[in-house]
N, C-alpha and C. Protein backbone atom coordinates (compact mmCIF):
# COMPACT_ATOMS: atom_id res chain seq x y z
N UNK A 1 3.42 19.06 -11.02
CA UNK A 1 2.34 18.26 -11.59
C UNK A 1 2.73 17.89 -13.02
N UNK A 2 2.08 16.48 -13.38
CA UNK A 2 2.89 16.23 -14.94
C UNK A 2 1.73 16.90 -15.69
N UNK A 3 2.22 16.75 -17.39
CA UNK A 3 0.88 17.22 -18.28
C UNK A 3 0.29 16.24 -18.37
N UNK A 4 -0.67 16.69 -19.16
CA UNK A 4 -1.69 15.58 -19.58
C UNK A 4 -0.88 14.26 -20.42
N UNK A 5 0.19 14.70 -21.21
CA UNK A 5 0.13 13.62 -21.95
C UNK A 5 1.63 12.72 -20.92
N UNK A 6 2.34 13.07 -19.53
CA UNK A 6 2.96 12.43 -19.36
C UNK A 6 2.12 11.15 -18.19
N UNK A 7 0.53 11.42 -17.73
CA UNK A 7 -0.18 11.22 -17.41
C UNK A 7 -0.86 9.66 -18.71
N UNK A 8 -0.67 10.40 -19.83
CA UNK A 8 -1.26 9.49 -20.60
C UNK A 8 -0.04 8.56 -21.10
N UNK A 9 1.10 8.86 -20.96
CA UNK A 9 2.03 8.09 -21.02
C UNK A 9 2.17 7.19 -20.15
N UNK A 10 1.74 7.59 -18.43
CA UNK A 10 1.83 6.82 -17.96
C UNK A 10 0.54 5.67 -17.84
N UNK A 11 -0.21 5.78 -18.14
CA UNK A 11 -1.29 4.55 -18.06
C UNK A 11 -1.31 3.88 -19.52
N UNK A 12 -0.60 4.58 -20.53
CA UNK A 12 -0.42 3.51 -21.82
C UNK A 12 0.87 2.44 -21.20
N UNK A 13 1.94 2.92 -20.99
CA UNK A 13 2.84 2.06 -20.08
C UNK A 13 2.42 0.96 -19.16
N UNK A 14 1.56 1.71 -17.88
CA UNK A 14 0.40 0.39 -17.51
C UNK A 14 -0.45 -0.20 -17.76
N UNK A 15 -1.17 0.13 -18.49
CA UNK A 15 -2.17 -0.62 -19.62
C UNK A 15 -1.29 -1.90 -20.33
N UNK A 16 0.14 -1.45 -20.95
CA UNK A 16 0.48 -2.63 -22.17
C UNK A 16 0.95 -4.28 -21.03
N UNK A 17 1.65 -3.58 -20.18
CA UNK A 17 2.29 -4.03 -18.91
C UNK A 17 1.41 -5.27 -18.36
N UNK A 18 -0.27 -4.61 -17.69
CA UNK A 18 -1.29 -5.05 -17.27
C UNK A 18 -1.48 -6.15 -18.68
N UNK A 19 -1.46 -6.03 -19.83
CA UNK A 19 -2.08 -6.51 -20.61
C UNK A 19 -1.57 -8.15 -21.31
N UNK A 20 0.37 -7.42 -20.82
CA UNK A 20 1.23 -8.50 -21.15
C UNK A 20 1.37 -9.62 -20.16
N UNK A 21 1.58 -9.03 -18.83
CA UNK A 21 1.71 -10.07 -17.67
C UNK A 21 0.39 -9.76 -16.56
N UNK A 22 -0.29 -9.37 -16.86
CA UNK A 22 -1.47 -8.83 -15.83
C UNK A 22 -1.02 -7.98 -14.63
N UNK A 23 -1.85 -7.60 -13.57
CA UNK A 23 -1.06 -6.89 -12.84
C UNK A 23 -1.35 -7.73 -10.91
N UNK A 24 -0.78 -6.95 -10.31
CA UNK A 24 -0.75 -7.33 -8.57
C UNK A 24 -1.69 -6.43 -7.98
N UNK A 25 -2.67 -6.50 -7.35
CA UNK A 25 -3.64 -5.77 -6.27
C UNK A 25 -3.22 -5.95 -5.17
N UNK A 26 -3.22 -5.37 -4.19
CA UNK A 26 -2.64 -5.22 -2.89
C UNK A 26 -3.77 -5.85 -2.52
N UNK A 27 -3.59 -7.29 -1.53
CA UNK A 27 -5.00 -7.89 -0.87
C UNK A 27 -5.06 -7.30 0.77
N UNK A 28 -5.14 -5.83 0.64
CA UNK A 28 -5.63 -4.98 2.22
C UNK A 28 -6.80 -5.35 2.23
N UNK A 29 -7.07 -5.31 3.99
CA UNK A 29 -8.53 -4.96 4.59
C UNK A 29 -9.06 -4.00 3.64
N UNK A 30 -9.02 -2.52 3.64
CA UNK A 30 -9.11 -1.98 3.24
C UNK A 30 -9.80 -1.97 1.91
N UNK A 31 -8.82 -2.56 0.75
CA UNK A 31 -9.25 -2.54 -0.48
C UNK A 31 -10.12 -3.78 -0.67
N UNK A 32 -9.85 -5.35 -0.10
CA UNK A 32 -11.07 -6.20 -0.11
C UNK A 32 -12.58 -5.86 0.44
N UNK A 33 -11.86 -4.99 1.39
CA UNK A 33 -13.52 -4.80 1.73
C UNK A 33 -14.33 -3.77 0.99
N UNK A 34 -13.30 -3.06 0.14
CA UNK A 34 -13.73 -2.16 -0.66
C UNK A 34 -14.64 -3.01 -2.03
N UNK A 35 -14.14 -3.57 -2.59
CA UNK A 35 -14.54 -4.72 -3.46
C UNK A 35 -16.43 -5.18 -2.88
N UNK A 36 -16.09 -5.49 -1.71
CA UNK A 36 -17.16 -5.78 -1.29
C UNK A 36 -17.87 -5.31 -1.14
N UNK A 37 -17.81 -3.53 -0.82
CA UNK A 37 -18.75 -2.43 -0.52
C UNK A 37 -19.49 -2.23 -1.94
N UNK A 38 -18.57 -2.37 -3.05
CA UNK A 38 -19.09 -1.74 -4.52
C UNK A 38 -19.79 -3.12 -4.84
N UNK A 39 -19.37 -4.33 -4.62
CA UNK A 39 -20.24 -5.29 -4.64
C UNK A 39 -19.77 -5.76 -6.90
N UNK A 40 -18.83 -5.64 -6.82
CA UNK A 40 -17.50 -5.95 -7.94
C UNK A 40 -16.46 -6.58 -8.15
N UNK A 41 -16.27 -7.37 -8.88
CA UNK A 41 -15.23 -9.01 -8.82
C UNK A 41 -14.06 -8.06 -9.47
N UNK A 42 -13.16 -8.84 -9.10
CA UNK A 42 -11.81 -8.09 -9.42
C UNK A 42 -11.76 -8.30 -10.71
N UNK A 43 -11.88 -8.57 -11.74
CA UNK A 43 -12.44 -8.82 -12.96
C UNK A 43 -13.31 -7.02 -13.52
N UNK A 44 -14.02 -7.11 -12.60
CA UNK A 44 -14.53 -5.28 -13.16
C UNK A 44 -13.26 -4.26 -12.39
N UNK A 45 -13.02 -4.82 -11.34
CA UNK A 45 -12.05 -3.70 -11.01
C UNK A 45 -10.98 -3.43 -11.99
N UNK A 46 -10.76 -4.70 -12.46
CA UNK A 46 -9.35 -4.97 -13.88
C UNK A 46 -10.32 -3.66 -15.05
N UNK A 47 -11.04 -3.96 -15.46
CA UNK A 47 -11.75 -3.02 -16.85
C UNK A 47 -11.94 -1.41 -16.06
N UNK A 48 -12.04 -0.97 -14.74
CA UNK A 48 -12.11 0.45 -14.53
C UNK A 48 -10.43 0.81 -14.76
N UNK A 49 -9.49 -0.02 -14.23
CA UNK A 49 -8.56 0.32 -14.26
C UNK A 49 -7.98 0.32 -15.44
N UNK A 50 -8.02 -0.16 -16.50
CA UNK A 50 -7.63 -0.22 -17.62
C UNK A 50 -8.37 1.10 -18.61
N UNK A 51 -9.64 1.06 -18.04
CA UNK A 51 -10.38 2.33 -18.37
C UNK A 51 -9.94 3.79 -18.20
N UNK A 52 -8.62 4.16 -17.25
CA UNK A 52 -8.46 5.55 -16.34
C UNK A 52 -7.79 5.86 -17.92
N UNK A 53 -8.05 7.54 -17.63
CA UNK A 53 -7.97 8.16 -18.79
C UNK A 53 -7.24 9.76 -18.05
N UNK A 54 -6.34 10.57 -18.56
CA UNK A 54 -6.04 11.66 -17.74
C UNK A 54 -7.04 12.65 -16.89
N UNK A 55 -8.10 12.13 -17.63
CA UNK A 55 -9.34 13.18 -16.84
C UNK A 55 -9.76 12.66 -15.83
N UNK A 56 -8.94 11.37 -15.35
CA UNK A 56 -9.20 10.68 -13.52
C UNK A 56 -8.33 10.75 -12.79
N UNK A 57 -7.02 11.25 -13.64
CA UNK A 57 -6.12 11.59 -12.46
C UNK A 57 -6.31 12.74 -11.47
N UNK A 58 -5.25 12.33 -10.34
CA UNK A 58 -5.73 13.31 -9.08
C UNK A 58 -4.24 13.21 -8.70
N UNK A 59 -3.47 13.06 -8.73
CA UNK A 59 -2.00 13.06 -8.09
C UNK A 59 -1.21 12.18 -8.72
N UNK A 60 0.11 12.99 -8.22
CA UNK A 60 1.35 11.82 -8.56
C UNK A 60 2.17 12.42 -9.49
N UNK A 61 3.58 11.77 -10.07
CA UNK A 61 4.02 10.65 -9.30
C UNK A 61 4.89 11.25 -8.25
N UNK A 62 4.42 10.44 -6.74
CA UNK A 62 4.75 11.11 -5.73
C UNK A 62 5.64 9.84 -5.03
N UNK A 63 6.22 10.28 -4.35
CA UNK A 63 7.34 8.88 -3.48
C UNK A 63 6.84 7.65 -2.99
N UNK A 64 6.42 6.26 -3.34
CA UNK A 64 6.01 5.38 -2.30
C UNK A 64 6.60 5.38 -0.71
N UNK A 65 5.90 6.14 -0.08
CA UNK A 65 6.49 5.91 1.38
C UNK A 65 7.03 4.50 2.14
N UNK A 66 5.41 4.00 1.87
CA UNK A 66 5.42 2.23 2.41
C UNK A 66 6.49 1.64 1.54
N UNK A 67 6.88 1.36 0.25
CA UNK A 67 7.06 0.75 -0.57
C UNK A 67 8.78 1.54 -1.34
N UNK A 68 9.63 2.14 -1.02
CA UNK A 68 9.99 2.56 -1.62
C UNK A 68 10.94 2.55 -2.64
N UNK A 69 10.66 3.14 -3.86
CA UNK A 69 11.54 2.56 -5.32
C UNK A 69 10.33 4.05 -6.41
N UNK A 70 10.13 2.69 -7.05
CA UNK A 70 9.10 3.98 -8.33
C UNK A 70 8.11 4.19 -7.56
N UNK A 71 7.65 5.89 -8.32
CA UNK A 71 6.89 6.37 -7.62
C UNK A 71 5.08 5.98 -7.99
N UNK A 72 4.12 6.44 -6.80
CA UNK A 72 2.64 6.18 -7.07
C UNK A 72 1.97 7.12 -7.72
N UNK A 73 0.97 6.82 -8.76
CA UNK A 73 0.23 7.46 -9.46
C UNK A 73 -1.48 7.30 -8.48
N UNK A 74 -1.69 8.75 -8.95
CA UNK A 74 -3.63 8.14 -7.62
C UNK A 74 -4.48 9.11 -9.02
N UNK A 75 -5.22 8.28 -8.91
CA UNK A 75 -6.32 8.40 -10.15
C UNK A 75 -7.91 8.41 -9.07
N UNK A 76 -9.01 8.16 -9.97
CA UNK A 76 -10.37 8.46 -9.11
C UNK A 76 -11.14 7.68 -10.30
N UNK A 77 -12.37 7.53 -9.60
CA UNK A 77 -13.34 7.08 -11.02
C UNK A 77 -14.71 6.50 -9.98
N UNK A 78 -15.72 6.56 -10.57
CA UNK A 78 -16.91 6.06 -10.03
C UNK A 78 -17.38 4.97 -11.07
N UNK A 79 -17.63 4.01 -9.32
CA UNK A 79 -17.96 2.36 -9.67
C UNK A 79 -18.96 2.64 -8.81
N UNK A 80 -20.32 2.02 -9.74
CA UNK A 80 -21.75 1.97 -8.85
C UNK A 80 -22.15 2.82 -8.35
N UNK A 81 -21.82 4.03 -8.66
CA UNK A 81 -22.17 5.13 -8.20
C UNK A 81 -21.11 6.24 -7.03
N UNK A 82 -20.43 4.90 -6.42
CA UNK A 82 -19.38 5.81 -5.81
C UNK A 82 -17.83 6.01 -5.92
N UNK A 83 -17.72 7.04 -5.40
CA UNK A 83 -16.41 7.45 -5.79
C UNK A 83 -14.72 6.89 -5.49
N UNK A 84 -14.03 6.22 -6.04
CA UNK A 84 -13.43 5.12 -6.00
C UNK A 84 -11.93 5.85 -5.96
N UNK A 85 -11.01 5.34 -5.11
CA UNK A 85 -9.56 6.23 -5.13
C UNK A 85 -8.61 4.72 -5.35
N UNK A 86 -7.80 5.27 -6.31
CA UNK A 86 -7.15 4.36 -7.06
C UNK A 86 -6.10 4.91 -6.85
N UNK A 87 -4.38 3.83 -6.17
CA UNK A 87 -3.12 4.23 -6.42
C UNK A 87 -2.48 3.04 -7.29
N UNK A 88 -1.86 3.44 -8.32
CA UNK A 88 -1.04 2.45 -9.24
C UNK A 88 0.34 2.45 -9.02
N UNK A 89 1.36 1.77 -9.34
CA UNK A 89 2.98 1.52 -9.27
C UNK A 89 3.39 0.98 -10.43
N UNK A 90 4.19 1.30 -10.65
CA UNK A 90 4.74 0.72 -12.12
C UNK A 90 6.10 0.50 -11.94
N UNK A 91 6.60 -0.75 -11.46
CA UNK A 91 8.09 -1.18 -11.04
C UNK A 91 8.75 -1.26 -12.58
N UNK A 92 9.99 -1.09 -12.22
CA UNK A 92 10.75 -1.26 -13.42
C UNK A 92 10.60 -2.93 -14.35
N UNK A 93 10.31 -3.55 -12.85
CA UNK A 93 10.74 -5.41 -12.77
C UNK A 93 9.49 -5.82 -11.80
N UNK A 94 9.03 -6.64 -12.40
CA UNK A 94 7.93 -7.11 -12.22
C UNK A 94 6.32 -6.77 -12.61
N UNK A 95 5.51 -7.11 -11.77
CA UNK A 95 4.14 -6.84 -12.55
C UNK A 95 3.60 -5.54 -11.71
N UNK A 96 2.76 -4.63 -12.97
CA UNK A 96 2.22 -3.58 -12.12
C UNK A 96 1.60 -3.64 -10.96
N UNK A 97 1.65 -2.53 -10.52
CA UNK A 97 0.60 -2.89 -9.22
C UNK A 97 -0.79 -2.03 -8.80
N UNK A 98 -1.92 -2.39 -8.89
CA UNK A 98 -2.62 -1.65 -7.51
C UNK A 98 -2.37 -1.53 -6.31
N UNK A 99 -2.54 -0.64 -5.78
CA UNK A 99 -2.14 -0.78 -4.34
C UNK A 99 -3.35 -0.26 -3.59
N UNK A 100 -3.85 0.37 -4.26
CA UNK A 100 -5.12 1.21 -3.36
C UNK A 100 -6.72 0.84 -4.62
N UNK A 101 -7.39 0.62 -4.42
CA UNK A 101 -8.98 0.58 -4.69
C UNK A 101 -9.92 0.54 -3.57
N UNK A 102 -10.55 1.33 -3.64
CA UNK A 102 -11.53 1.48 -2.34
C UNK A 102 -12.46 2.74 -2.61
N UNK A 103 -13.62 2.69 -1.94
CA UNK A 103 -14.39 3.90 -1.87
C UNK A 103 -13.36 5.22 -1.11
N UNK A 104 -13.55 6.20 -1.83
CA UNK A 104 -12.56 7.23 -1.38
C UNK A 104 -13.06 8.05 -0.19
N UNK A 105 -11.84 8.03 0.66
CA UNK A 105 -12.69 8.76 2.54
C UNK A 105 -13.00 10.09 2.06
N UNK A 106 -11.62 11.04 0.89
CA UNK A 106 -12.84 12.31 1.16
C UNK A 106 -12.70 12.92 -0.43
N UNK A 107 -13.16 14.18 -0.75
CA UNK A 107 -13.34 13.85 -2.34
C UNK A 107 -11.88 13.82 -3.04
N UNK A 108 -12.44 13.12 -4.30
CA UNK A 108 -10.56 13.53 -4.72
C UNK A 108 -10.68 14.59 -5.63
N UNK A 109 -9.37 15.33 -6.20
CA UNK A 109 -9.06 16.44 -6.60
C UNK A 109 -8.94 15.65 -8.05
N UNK A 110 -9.37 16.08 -9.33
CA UNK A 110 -9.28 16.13 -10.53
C UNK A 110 -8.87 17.76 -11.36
N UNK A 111 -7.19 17.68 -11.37
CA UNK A 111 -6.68 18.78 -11.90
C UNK A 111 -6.91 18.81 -13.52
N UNK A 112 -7.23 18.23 -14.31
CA UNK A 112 -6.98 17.85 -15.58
C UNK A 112 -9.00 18.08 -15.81
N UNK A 113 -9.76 18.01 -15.16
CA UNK A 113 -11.47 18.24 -15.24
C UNK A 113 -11.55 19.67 -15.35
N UNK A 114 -12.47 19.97 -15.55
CA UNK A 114 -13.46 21.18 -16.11
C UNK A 114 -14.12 21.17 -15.04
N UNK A 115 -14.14 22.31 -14.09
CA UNK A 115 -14.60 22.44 -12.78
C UNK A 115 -16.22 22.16 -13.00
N UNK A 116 -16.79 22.37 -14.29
CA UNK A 116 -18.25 22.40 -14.63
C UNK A 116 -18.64 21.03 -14.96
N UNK A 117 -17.79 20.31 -15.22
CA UNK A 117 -18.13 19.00 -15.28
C UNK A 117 -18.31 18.04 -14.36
N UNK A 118 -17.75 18.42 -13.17
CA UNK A 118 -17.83 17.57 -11.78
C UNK A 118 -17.30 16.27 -11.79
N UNK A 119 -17.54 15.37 -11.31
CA UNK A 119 -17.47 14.21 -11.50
C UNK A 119 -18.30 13.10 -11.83
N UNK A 120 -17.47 12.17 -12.57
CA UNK A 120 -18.14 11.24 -13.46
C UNK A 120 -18.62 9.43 -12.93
């Protein structure tokens, strides 16, 4: 597992990235219809994601199976109330990526939280 701050290294990296050339969302069933469930323009999905902070990570960086090269980061965060599972990519060459946004099937794990704090 990384620390906190190689965690925060990695979303300052995607943050500047996102900020310089914007980034790629994977257009799945899955994640459009996710969009649609939270009832959120990819426009708010852009500001949660830019929002993740080490206290939303939940995994990573673990091998892209589908995809393989650099590895995926999976973060968490609640939009509208529900609980949202986020995987990011950060290619050497080209624009970042989402790959995953969607309501999450089961809870996610926040190693970096205060078991008393639950989720946010």
């Amino acid at each position: 597992m990384p620390t906190k701050e190689e965690v925060t290294k990695f979303l300052e990296a995607f943050r500047t990235q996102v900020m310089a050339q914007g980034y790629y969302a994977a257009k799945t069933p899955k994640n459009q219809a996710g969009l649609l469930a939270l009832g959120i323009t990819r426009q708010h999905r852009r500001q949660v994601i830019l929002s993740l902070t080490c206290d939303d990570y939940s995994s990573g960086p673990s091998p892209d199976i589908a995809y393989p090269g650099e590895p995926v980061w999976v973060f968490g965060a609640v939009v509208e109330g529900t609980e949202v599972y986020i995987k990011l990519k950060l290619p050497p060459e080209g624009k970042p990526t989402c790959i995953s946004f969607h309501p999450a099937e089961r809870r996610i794990e926040y190693p970096f939280r205060d078991p008393e704090e639950g989720r946010r």
